[in-house]
PDB file of N, CA and C in Angstrom:
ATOM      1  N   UNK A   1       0.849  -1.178   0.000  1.00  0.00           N
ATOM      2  CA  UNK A   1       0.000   0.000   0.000  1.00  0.00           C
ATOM      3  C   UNK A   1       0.896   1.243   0.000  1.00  0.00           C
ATOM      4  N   UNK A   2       0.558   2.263  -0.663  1.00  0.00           N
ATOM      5  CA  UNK A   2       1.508   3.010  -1.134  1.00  0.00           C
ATOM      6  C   UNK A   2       1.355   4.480   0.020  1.00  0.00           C
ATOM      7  N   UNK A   3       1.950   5.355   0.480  1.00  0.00           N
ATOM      8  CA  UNK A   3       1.543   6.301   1.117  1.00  0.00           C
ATOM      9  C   UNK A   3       0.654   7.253   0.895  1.00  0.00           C
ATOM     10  N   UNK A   4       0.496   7.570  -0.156  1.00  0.00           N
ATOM     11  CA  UNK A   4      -1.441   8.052  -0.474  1.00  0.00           C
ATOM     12  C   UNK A   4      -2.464   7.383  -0.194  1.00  0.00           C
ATOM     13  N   UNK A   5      -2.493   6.139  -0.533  1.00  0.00           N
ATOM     14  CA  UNK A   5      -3.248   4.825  -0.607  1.00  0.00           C
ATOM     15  C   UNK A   5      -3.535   5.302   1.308  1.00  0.00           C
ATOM     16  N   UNK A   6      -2.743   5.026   2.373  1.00  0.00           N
ATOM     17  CA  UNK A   6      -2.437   4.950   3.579  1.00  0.00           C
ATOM     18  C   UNK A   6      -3.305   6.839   4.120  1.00  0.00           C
ATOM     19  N   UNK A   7      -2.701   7.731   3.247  1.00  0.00           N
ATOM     20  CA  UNK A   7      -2.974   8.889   3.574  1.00  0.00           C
ATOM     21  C   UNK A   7      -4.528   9.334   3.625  1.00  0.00           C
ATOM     22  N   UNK A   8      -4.876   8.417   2.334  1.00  0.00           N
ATOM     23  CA  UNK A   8      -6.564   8.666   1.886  1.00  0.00           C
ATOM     24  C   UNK A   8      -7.255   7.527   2.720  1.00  0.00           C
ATOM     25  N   UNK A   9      -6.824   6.819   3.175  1.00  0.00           N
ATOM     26  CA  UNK A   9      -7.722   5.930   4.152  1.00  0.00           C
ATOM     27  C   UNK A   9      -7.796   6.381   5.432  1.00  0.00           C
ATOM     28  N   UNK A  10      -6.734   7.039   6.001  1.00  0.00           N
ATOM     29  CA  UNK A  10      -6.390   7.941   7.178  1.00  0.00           C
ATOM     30  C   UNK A  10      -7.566   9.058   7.441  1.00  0.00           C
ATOM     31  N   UNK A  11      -7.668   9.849   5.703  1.00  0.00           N
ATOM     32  CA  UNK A  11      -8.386  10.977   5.738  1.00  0.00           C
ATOM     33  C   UNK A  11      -9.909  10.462   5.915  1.00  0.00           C
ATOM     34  N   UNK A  12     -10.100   8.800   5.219  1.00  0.00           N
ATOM     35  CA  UNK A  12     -11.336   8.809   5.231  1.00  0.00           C
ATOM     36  C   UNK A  12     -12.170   8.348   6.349  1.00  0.00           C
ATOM     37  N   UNK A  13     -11.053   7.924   7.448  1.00  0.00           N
ATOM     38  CA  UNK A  13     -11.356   7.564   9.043  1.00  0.00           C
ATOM     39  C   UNK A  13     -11.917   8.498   9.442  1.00  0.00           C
ATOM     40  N   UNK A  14     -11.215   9.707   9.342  1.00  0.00           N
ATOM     41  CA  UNK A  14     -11.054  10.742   9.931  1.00  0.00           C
ATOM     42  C   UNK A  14     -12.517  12.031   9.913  1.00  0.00           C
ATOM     43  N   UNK A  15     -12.999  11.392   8.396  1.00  0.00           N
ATOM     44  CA  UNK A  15     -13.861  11.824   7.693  1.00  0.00           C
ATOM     45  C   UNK A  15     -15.526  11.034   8.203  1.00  0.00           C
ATOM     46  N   UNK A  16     -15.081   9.839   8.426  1.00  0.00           N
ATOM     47  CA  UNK A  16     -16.616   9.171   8.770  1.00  0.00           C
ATOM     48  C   UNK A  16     -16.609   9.352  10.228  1.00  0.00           C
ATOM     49  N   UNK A  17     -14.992   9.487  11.107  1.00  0.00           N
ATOM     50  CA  UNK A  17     -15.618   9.597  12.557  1.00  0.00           C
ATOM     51  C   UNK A  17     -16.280  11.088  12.941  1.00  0.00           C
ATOM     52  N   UNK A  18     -15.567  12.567  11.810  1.00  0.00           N
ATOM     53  CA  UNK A  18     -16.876  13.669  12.066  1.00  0.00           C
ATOM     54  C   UNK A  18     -18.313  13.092  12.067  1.00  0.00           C
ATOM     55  N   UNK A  19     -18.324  12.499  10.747  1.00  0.00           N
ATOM     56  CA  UNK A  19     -19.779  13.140  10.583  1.00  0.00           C
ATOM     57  C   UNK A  19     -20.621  11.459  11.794  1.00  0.00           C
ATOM     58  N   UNK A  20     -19.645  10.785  12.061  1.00  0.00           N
ATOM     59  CA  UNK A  20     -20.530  10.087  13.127  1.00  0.00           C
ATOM     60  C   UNK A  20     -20.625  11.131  14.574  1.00  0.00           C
ATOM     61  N   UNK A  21     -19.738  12.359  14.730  1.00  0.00           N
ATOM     62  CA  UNK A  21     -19.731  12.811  15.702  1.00  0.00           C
ATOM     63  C   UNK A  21     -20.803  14.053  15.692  1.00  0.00           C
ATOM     64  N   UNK A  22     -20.957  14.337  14.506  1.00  0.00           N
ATOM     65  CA  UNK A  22     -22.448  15.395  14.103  1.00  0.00           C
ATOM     66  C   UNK A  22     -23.396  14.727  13.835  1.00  0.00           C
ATOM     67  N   UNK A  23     -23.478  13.629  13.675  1.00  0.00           N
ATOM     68  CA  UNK A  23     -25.227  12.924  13.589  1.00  0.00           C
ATOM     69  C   UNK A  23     -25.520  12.702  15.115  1.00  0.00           C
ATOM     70  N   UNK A  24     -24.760  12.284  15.795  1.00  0.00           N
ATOM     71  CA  UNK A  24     -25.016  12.348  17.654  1.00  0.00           C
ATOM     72  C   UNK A  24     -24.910  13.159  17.555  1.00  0.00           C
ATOM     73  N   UNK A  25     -24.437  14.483  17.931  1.00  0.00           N
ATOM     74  CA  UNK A  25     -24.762  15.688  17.968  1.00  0.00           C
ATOM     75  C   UNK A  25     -26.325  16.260  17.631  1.00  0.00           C
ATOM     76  N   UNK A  26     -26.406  16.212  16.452  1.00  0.00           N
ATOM     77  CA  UNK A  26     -27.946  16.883  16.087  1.00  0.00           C
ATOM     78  C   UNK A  26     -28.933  15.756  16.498  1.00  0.00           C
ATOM     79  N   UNK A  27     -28.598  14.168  16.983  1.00  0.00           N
ATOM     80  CA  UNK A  27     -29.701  13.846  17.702  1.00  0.00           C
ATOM     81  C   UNK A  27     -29.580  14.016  19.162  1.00  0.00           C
ATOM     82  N   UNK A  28     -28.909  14.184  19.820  1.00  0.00           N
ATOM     83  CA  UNK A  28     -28.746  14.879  21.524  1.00  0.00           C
ATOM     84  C   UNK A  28     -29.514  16.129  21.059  1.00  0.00           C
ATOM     85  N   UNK A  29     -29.403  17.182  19.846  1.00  0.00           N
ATOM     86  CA  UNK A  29     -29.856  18.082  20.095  1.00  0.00           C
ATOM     87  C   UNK A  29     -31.439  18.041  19.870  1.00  0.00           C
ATOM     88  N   UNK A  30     -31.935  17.384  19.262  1.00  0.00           N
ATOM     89  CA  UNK A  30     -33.112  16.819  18.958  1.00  0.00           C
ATOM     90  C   UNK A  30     -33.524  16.441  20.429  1.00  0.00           C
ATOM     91  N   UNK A  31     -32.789  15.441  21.072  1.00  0.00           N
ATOM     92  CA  UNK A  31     -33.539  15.210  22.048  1.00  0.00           C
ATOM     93  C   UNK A  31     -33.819  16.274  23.578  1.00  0.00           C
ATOM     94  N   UNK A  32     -32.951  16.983  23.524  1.00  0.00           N
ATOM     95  CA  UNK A  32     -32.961  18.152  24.424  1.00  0.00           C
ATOM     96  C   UNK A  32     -34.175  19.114  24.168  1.00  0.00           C
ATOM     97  N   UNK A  33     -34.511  18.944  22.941  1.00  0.00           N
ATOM     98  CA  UNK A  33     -35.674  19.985  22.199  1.00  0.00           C
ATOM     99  C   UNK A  33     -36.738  19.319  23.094  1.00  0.00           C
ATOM    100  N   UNK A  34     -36.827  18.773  22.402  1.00  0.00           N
ATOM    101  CA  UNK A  34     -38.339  17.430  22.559  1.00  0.00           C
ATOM    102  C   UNK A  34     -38.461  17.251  24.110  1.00  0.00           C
ATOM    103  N   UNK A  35     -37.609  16.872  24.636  1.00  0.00           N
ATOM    104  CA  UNK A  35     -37.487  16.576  26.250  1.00  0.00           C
ATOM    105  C   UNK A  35     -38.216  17.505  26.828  1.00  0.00           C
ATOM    106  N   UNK A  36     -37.214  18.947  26.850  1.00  0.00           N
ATOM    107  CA  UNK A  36     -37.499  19.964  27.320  1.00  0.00           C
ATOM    108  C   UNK A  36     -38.572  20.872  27.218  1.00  0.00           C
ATOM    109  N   UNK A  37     -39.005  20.867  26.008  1.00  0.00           N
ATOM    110  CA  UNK A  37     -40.565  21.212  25.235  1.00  0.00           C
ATOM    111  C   UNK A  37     -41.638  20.819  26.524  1.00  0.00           C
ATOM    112  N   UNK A  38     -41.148  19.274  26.264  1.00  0.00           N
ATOM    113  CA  UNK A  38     -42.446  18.317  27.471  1.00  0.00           C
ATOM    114  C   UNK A  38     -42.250  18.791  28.502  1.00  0.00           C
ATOM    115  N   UNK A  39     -41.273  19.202  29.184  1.00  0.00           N
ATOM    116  CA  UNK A  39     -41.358  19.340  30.657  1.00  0.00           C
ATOM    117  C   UNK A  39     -41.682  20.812  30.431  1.00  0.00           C
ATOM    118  N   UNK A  40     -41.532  21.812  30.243  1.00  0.00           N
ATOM    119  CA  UNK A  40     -42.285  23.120  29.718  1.00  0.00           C
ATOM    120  C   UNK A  40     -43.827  23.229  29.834  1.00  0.00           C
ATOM    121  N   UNK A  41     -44.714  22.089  29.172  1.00  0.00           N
ATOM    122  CA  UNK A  41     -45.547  21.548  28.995  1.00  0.00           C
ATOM    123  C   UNK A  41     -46.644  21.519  30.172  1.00  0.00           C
ATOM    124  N   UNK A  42     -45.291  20.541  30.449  1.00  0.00           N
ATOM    125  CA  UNK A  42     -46.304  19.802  31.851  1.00  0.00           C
ATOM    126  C   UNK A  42     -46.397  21.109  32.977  1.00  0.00           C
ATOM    127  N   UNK A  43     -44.982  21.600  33.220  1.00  0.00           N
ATOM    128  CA  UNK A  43     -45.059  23.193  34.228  1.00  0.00           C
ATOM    129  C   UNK A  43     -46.165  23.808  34.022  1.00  0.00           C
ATOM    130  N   UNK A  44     -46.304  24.124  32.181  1.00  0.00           N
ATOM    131  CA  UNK A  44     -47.897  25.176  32.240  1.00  0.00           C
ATOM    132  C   UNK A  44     -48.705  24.770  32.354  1.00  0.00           C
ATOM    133  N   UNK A  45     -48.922  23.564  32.459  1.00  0.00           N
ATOM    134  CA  UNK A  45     -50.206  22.989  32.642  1.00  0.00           C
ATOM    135  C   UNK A  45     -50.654  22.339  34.404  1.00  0.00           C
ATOM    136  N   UNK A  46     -50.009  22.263  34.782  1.00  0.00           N
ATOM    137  CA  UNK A  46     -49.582  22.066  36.181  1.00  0.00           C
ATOM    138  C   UNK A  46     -49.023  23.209  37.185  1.00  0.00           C
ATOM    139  N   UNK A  47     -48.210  24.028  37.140  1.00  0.00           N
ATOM    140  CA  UNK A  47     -48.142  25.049  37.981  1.00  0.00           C
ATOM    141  C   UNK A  47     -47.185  26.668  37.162  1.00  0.00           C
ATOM    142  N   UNK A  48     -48.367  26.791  36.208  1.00  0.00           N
ATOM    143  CA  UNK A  48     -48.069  28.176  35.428  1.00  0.00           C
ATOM    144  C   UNK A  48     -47.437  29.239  35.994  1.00  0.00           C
ATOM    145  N   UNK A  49     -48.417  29.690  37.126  1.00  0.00           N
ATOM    146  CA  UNK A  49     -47.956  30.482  37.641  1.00  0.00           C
ATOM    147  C   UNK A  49     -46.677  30.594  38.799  1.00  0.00           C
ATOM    148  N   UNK A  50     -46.165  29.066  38.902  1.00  0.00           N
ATOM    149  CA  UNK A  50     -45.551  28.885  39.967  1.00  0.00           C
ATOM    150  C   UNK A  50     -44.546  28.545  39.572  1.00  0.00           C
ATOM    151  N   UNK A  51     -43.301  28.540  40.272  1.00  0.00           N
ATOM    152  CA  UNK A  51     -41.795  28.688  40.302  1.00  0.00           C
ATOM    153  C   UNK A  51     -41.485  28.100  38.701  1.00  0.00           C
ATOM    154  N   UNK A  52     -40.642  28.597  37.826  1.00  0.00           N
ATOM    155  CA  UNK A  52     -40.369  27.987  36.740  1.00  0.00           C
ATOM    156  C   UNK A  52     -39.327  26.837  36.560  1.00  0.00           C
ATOM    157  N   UNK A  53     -39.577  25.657  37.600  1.00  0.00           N
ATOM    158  CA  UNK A  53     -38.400  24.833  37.484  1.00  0.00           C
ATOM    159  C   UNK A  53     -37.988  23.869  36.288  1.00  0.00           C
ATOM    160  N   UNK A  54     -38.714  24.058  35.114  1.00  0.00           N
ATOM    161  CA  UNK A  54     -38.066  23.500  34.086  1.00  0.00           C
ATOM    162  C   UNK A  54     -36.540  24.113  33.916  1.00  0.00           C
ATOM    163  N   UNK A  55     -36.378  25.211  34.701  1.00  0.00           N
ATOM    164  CA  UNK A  55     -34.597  25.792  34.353  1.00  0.00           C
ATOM    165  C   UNK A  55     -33.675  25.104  34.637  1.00  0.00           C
ATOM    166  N   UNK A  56     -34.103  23.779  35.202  1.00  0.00           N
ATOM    167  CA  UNK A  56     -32.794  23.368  36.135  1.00  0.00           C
ATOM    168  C   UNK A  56     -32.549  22.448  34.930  1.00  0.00           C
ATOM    169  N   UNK A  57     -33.177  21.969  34.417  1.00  0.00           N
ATOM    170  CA  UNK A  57     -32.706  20.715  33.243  1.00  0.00           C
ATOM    171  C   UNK A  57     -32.829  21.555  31.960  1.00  0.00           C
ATOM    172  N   UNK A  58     -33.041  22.790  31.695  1.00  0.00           N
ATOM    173  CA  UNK A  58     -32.461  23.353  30.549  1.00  0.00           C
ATOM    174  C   UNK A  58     -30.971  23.976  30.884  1.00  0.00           C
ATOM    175  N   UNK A  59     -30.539  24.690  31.668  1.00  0.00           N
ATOM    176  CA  UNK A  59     -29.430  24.900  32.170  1.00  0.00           C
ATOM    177  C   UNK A  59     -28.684  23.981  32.101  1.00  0.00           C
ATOM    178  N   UNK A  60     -28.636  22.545  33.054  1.00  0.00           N
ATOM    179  CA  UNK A  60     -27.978  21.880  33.315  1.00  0.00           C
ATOM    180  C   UNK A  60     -27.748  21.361  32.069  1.00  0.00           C
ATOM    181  N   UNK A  61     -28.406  20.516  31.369  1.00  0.00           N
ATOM    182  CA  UNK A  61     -28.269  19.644  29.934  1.00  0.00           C
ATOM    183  C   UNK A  61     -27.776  20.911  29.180  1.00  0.00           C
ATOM    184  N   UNK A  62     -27.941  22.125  29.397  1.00  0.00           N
ATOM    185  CA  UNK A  62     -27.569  22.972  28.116  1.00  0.00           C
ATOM    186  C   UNK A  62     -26.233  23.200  27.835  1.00  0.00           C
ATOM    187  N   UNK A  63     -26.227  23.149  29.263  1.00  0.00           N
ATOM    188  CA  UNK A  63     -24.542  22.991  29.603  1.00  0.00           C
ATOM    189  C   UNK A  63     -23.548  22.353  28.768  1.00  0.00           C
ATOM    190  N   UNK A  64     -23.938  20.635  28.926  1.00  0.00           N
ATOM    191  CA  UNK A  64     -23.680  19.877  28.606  1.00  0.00           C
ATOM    192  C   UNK A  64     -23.910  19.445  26.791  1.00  0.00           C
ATOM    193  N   UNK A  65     -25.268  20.260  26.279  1.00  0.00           N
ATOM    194  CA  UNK A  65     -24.992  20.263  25.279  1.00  0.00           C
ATOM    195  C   UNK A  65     -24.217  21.175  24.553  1.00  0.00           C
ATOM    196  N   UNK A  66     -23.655  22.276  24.926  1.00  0.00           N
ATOM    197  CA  UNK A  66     -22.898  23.190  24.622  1.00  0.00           C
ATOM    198  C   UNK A  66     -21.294  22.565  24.498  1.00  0.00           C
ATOM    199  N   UNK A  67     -21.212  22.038  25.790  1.00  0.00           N
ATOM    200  CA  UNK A  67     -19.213  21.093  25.187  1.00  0.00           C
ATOM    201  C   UNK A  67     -19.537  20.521  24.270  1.00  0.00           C
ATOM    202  N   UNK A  68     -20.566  19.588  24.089  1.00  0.00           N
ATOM    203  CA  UNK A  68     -21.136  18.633  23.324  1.00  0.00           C
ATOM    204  C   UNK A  68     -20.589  19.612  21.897  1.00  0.00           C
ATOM    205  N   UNK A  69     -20.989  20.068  21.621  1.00  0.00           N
ATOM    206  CA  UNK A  69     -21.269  21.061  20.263  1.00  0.00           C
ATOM    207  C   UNK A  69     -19.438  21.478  20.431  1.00  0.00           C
ATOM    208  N   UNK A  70     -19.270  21.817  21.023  1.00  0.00           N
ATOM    209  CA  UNK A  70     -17.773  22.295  21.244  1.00  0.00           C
ATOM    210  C   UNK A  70     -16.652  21.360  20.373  1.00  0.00           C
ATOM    211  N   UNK A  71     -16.793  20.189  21.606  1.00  0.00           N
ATOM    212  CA  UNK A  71     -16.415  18.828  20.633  1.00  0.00           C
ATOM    213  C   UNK A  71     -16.660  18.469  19.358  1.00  0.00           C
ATOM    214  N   UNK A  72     -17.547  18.745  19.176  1.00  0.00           N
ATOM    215  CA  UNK A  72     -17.910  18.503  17.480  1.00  0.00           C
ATOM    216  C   UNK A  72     -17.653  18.962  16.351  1.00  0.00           C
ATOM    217  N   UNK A  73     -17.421  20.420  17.034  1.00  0.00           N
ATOM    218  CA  UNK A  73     -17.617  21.356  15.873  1.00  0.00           C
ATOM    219  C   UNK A  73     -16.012  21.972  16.148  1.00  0.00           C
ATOM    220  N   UNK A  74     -15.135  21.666  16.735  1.00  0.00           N
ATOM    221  CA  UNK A  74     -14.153  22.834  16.474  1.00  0.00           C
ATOM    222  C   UNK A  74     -13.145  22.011  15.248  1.00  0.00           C
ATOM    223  N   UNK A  75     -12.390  22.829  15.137  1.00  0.00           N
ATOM    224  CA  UNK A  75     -11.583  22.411  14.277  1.00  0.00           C
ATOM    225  C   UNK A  75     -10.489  21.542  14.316  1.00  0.00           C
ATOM    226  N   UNK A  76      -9.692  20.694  13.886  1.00  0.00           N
ATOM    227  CA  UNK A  76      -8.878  19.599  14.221  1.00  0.00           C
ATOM    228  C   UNK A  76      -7.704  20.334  13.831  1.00  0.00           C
ATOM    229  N   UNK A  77      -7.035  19.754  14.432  1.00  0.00           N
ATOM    230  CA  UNK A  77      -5.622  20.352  15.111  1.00  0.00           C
ATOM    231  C   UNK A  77      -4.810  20.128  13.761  1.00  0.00           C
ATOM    232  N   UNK A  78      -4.081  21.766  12.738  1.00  0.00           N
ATOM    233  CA  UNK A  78      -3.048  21.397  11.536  1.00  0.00           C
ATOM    234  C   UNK A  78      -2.109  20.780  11.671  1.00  0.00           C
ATOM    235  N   UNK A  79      -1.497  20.175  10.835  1.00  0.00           N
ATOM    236  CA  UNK A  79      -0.442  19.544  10.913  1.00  0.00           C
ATOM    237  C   UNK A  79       0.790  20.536  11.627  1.00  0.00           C
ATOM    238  N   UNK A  80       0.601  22.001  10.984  1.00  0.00           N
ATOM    239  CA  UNK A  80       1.677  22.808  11.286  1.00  0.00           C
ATOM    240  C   UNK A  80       1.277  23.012  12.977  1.00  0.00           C
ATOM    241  N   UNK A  81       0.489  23.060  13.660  1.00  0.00           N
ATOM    242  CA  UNK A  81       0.406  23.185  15.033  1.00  0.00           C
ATOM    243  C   UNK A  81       1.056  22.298  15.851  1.00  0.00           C
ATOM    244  N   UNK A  82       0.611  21.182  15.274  1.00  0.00           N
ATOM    245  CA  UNK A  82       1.514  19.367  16.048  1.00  0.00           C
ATOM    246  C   UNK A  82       2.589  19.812  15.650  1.00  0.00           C
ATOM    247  N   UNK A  83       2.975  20.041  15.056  1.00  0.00           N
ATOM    248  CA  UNK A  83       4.835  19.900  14.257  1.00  0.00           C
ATOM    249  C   UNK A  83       5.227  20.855  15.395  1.00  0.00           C
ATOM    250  N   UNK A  84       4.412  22.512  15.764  1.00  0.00           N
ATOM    251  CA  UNK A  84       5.268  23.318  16.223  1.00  0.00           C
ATOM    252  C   UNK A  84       5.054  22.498  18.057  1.00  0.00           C
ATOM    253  N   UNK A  85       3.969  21.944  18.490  1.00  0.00           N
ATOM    254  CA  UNK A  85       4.003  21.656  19.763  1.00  0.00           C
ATOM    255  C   UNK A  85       4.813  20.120  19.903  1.00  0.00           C
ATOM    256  N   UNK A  86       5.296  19.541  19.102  1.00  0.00           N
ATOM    257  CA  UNK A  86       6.278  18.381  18.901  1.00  0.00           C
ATOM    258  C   UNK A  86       7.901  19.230  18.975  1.00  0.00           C
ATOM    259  N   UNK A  87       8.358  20.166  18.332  1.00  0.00           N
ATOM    260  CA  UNK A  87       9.456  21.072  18.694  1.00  0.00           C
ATOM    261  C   UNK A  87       9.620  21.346  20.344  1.00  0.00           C
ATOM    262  N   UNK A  88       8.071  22.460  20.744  1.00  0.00           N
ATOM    263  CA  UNK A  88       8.282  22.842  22.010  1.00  0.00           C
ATOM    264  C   UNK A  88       8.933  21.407  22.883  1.00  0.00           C
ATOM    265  N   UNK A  89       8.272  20.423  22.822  1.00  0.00           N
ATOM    266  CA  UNK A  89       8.483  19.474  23.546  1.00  0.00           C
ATOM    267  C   UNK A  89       9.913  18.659  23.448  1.00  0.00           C
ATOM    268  N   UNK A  90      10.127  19.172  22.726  1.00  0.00           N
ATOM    269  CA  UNK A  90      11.716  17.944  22.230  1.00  0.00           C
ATOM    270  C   UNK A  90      12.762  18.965  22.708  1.00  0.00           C
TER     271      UNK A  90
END
């Protein structure tokens, strides 16, 4: 196997583990919708006028979906960045 051959199979790992990491993504975010919608729901229909504690599980999960999204979405580290933090280190 030749080093392109090696390079393009590398890229295409690299390539199916994003978009497996954005399809979980937009379904966590799906489910945070939907979840949270319901418990919204049930508050107005159950105690409208009273304390709004659906905040604690939009906050909290939002939290959490926010690294979530973080992880997913930033950008992967250039080659020229590794090369220069492989220097610092040596």
């Amino acid at each position: 196997m030749s080093t392109n051959d090696n390079r393009d199979a590398d890229r295409r790992t690299q390539a199916v583990e994003r978009l497996k990491k954005r399809s979980e993504f937009w379904t966590h975010l799906a489910v945070y919708v939907l979840i949270n919608a319901m418990l919204v729901v049930v508050w107005f229909f159950t105690t409208a006028d009273g304390f709004f504690w659906p905040v604690f599980p939009l906050v909290g999960w939002g939290i959490g979906l926010f690294f979530h999204g973080v992880d997913t979405f930033r950008r992967p580290f250039s080659e020229d960045r590794i090369r220069r933090e492989m220097d610092r280190m040596a």
